[in-house]
C-alpha atoms as a PDB file:
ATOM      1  CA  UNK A   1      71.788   1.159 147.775  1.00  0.00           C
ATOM      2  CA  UNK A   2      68.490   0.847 149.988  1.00  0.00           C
ATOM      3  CA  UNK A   3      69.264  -2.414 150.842  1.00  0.00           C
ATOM      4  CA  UNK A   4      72.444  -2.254 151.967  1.00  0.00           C
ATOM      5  CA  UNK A   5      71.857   1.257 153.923  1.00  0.00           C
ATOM      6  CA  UNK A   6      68.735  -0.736 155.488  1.00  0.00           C
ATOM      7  CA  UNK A   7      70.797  -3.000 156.550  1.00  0.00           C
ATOM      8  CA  UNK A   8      73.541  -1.348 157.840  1.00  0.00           C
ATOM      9  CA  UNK A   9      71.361   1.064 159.731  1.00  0.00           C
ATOM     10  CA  UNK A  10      68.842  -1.396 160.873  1.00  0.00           C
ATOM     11  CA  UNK A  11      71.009  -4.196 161.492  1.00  0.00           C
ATOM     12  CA  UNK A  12      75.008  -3.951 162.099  1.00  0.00           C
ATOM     13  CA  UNK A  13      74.702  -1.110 163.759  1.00  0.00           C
ATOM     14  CA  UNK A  14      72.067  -2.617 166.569  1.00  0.00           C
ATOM     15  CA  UNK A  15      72.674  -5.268 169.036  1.00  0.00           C
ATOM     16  CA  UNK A  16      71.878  -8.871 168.026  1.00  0.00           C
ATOM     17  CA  UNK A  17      70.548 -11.500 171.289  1.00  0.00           C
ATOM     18  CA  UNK A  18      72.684 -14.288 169.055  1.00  0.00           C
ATOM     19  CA  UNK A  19      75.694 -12.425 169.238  1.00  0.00           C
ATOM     20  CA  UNK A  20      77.589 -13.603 172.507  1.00  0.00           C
ATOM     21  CA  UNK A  21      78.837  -9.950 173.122  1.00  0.00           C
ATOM     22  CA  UNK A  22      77.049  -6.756 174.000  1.00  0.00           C
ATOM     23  CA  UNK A  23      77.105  -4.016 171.614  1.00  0.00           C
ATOM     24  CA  UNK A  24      76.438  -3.885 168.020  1.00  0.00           C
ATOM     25  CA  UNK A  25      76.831  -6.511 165.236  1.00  0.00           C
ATOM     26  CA  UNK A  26      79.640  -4.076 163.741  1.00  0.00           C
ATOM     27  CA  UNK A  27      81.359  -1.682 165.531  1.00  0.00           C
ATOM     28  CA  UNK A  28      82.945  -0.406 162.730  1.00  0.00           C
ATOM     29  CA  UNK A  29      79.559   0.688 160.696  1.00  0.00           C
ATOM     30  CA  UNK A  30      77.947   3.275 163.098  1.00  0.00           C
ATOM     31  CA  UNK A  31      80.616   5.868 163.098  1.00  0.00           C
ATOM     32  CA  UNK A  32      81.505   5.122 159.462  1.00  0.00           C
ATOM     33  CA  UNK A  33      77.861   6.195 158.416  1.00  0.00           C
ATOM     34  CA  UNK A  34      78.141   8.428 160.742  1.00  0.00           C
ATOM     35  CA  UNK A  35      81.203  10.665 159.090  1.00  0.00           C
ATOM     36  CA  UNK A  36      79.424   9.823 155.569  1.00  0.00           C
ATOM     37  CA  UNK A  37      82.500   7.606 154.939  1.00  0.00           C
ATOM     38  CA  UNK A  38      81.018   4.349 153.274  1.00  0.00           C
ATOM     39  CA  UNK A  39      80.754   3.810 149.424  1.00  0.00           C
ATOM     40  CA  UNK A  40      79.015   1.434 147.519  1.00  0.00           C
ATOM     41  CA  UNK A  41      79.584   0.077 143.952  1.00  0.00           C
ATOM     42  CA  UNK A  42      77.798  -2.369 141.879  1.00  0.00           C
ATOM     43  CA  UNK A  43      78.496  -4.948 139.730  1.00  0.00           C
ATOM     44  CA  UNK A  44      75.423  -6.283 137.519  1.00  0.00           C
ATOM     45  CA  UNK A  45      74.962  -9.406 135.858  1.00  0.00           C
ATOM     46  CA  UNK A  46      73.873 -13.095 137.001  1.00  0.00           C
ATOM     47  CA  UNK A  47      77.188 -14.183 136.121  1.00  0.00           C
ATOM     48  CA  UNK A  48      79.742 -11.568 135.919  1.00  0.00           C
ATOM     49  CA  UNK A  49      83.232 -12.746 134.321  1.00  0.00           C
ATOM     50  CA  UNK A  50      85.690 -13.894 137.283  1.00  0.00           C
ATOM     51  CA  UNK A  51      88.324 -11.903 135.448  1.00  0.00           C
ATOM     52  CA  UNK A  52      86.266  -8.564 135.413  1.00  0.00           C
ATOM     53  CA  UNK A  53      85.684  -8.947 138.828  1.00  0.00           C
ATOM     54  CA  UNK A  54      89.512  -9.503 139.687  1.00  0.00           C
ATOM     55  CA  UNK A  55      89.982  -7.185 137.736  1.00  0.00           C
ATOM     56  CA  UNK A  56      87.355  -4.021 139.703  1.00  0.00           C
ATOM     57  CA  UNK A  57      88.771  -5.704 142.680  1.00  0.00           C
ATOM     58  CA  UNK A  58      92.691  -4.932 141.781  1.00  0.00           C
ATOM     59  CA  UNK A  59      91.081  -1.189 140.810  1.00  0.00           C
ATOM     60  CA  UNK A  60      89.682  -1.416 144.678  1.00  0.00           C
ATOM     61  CA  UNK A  61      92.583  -2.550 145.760  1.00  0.00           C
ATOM     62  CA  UNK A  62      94.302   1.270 144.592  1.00  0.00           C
ATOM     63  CA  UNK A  63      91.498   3.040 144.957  1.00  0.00           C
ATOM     64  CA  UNK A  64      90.791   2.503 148.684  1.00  0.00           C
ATOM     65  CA  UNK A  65      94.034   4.389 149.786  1.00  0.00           C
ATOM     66  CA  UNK A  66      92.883   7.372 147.961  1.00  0.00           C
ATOM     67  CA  UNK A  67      89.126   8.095 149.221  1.00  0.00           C
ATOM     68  CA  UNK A  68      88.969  11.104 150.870  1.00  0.00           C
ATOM     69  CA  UNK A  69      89.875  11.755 153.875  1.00  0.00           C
ATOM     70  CA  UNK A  70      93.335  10.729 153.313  1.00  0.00           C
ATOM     71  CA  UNK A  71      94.662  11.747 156.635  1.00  0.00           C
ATOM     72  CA  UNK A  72      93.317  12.008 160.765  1.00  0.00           C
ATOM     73  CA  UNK A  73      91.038   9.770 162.228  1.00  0.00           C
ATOM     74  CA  UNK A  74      88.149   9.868 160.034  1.00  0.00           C
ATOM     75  CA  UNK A  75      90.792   7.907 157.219  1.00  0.00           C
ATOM     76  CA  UNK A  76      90.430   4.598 159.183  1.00  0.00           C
ATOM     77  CA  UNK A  77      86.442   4.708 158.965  1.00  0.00           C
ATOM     78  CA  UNK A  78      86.352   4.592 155.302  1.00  0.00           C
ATOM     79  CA  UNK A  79      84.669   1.903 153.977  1.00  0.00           C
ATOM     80  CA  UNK A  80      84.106   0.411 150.161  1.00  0.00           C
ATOM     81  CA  UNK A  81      80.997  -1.974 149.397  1.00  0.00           C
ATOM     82  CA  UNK A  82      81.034  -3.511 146.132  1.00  0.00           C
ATOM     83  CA  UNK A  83      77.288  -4.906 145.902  1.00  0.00           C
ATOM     84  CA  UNK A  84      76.382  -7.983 143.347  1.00  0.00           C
ATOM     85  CA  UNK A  85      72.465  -7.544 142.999  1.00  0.00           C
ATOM     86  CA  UNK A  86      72.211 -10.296 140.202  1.00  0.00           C
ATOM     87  CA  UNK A  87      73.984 -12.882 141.461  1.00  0.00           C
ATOM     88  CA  UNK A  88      72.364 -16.138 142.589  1.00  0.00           C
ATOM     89  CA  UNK A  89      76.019 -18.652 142.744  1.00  0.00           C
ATOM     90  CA  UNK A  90      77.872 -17.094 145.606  1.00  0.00           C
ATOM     91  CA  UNK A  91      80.486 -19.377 145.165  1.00  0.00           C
ATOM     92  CA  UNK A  92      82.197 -16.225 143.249  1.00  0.00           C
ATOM     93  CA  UNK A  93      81.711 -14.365 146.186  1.00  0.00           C
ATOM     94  CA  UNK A  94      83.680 -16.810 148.469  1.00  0.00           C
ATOM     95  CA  UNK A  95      86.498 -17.722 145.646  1.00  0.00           C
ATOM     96  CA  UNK A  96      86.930 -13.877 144.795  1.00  0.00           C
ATOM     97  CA  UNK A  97      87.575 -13.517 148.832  1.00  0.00           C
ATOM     98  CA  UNK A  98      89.616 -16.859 149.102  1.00  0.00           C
ATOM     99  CA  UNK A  99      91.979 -15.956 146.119  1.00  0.00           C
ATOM    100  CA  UNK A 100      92.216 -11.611 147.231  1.00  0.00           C
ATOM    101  CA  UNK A 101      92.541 -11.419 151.033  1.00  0.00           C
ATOM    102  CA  UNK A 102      96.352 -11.732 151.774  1.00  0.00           C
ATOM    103  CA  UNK A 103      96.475  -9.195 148.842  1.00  0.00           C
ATOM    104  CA  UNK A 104      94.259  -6.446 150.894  1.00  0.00           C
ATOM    105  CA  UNK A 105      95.499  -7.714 154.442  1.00  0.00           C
ATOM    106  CA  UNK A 106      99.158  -7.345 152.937  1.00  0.00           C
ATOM    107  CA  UNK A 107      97.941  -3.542 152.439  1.00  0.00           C
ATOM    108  CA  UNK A 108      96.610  -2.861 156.000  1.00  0.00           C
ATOM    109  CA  UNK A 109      92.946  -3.345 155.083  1.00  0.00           C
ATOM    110  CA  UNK A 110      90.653  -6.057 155.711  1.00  0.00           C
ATOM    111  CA  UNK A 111      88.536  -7.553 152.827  1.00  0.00           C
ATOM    112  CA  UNK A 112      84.858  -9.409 153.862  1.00  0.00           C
ATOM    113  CA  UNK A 113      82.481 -11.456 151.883  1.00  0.00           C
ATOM    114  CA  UNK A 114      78.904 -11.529 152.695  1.00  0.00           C
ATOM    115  CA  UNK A 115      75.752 -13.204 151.140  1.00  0.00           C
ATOM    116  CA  UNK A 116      72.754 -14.828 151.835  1.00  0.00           C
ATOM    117  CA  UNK A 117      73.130 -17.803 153.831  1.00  0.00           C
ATOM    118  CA  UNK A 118      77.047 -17.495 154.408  1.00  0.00           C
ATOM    119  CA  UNK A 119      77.544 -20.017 156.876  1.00  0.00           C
ATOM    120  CA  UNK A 120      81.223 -18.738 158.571  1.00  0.00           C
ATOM    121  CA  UNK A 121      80.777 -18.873 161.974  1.00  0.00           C
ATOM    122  CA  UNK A 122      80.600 -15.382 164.804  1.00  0.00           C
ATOM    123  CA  UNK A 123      83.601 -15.384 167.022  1.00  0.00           C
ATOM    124  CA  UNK A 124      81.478 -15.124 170.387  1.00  0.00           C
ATOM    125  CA  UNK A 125      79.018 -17.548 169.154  1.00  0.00           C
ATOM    126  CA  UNK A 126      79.585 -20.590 166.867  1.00  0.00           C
ATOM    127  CA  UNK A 127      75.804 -20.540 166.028  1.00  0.00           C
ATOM    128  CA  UNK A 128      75.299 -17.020 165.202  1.00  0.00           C
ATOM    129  CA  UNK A 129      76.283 -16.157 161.525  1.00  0.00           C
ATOM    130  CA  UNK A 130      77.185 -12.446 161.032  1.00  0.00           C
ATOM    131  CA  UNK A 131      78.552 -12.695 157.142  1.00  0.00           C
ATOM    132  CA  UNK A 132      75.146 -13.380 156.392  1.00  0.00           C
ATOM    133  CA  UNK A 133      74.045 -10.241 154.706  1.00  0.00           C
ATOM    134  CA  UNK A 134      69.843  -9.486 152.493  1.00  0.00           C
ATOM    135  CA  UNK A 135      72.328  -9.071 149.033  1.00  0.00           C
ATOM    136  CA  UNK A 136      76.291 -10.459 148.218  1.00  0.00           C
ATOM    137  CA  UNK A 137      78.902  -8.328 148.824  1.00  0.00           C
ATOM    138  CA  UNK A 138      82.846  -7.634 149.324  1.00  0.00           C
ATOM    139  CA  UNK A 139      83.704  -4.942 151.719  1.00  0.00           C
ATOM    140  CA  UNK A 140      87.059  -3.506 152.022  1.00  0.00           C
ATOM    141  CA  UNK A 141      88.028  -1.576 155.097  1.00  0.00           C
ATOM    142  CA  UNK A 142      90.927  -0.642 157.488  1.00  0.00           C
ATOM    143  CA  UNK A 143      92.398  -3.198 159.465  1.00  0.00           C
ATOM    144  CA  UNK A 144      91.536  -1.972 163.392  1.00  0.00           C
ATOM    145  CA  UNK A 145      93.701  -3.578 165.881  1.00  0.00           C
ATOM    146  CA  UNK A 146      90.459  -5.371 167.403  1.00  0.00           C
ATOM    147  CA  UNK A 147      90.720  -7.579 163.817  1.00  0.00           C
ATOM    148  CA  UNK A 148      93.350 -10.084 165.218  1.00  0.00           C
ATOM    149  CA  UNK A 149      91.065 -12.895 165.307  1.00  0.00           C
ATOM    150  CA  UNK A 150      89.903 -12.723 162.042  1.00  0.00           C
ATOM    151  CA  UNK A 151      93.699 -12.765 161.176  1.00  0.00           C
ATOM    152  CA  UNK A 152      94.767 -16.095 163.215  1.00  0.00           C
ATOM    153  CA  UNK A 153      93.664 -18.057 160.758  1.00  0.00           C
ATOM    154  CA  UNK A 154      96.825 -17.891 158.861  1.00  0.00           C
ATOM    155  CA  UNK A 155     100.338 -17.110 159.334  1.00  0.00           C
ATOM    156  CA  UNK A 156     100.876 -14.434 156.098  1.00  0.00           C
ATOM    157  CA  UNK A 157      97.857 -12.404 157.554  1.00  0.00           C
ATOM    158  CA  UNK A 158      99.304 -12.075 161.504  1.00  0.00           C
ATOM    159  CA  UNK A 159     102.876 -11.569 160.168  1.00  0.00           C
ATOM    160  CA  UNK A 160     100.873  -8.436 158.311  1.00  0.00           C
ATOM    161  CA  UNK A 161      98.491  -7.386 161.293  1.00  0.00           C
ATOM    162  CA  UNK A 162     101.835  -7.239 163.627  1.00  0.00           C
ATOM    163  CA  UNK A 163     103.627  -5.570 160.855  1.00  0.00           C
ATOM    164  CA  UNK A 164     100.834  -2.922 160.927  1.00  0.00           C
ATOM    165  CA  UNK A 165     100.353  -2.101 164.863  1.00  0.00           C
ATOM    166  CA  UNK A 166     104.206  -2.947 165.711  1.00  0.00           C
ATOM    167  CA  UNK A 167     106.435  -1.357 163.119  1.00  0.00           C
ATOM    168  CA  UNK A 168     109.114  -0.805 165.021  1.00  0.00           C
ATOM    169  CA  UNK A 169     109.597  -5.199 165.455  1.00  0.00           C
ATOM    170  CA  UNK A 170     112.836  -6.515 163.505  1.00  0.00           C
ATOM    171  CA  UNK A 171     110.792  -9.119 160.867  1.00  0.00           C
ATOM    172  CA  UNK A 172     112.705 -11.891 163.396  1.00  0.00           C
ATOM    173  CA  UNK A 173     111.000 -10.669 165.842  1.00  0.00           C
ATOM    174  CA  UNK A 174     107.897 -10.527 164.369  1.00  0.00           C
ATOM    175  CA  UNK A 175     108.302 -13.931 163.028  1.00  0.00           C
ATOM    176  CA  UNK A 176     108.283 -15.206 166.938  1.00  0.00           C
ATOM    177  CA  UNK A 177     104.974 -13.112 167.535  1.00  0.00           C
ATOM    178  CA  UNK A 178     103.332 -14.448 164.766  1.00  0.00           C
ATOM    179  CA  UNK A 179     104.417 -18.220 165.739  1.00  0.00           C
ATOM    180  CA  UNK A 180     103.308 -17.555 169.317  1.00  0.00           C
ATOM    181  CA  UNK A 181      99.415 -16.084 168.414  1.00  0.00           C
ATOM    182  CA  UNK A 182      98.988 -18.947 165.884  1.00  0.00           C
ATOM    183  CA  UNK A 183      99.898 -22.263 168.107  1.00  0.00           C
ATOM    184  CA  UNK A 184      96.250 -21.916 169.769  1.00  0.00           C
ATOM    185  CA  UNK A 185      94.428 -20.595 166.394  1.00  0.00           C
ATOM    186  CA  UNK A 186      91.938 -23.705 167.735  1.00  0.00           C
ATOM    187  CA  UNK A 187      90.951 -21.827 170.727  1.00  0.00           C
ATOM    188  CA  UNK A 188      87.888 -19.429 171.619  1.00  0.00           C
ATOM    189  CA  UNK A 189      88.700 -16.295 171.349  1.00  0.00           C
ATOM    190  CA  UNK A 190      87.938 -13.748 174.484  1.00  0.00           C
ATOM    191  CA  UNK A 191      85.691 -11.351 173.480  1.00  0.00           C
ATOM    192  CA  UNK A 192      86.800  -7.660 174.043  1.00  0.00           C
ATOM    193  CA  UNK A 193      85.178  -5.042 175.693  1.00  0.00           C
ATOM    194  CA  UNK A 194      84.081  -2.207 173.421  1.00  0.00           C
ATOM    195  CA  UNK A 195      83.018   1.232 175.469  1.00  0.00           C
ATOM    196  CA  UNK A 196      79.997   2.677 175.008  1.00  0.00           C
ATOM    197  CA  UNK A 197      80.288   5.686 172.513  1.00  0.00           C
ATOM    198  CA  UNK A 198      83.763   4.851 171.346  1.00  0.00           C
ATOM    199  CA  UNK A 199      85.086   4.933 167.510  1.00  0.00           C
ATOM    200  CA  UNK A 200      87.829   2.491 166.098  1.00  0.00           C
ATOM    201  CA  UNK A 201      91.158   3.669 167.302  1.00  0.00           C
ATOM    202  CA  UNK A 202      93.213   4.830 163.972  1.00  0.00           C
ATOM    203  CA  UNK A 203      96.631   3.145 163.565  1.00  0.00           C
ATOM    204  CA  UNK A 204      99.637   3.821 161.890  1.00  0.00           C
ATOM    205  CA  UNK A 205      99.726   4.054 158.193  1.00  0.00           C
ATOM    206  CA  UNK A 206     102.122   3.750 155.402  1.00  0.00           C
ATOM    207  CA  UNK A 207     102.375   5.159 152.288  1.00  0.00           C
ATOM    208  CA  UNK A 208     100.776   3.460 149.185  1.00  0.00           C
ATOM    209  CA  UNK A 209     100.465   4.602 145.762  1.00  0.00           C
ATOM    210  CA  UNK A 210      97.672   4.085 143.825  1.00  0.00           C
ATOM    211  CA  UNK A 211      96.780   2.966 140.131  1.00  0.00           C
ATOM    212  CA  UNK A 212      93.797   3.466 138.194  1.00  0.00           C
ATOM    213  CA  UNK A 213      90.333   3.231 138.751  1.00  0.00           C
ATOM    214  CA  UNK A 214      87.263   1.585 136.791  1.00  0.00           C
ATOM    215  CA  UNK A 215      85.072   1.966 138.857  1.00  0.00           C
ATOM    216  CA  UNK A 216      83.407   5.474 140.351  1.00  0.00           C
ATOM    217  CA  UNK A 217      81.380   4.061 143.620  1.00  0.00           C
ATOM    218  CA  UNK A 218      78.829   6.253 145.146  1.00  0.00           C
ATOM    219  CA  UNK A 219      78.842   7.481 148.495  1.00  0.00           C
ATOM    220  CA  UNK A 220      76.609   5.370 151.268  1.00  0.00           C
ATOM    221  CA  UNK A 221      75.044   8.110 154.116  1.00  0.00           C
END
């Protein structure tokens, strides 16, 4: 829990030179510390079971919905950190996230994998690698409308995001939207201008019903 509160405190929450935008690393992190709204859970072992882990990972996939506050703005800065101290082969880490995301993204949330040495590329700067975290890690969070470009990638995950911010859009409709945003998935992607002081605008939620939980994390503040 030290290490990851070091590092969100000392690190995502500060500016970077590397970053090729102003403002910190992660938006997202300062107010969600901030509001005592970030979690943490562990899962020990050099090489934990790929089915366990699915399995605390479908649990997270309930759970999230249901940590408190449930309603008003605070809701959308919830976060949940599952930490892997022991592990040394992140290629878990990256086949847990490559196998899980559309599952999360389907649910409005957005689902990150971080470890030492991650290599995926910033979105301002091709050089500059922000996944790259002191211990692995899968974070699930809300989806913010500011997460499109992590979403262009593929089609499943924009026909979600729109789903999400434009409810109101017949699914033909939305089908167009997504085919427009994904013909230049190749491109650079403008950076946005973030205001000094501001918070992650909430969006519209549905309703999901949860299942039940393995796993107890503790609270991050």
């Amino acid at each position: 829990m030290d290490t990851v509160r070091g590092w969100a405190h000392e690190y995502l929450t500060a500016p970077d030179p590397d970053l090729g935008r102003d403002g910190p690393v992660c938006p997202y992190v300062g107010p969600s510390v901030r509001r005592d709204l970030m979690w943490i859970g562990s899962i020990p072992g050099a090489r934990p079971w790929p089915s366990f882990v699915r399995l605390v990972f479908d649990d997270a996939l309930e759970l999230f919905p249901k940590l408190p506050p449930a309603e008003g703005g605070g809701a959308v800065l919830r976060t949940l950190i599952t930490v892997f101290p022991d592990l040394r082969d992140f290629s878990l880490i990256d086949e847990i996230h490559e196998e899980l995301k559309t599952g999360f993204v389907e649910r409005g949330t957005m689902f990150g994998q971080f470890y030492p040495g991650c290599s995926q590329p910033g979105l301002w700067n091709k050089d500059f690698r922000p996944l790259d975290a002191p211990i692995p890690m899968l974070v699930v969070r809300t989806m913010m409308a500011t997460d499109f470009p992590f979403l262009l990638e593929r089609p499943e995950w924009m026909s979600s995001y729109v789903k999400k911010f434009a409810p109101a859009l017949p699914a033909h409709v939305r089908n167009v939207v997504v085919d427009r945003l994904i013909t230049s998935v190749r491109d650079e992607v403008p950076a946005y201008e973030i205001q000094p002081g501001a918070e992650p605008v909430p969006a519209a939620r549905g309703n999901t019903n949860g299942g039940p939980v393995h796993v107890a994390p503790d609270r991050i503040n």
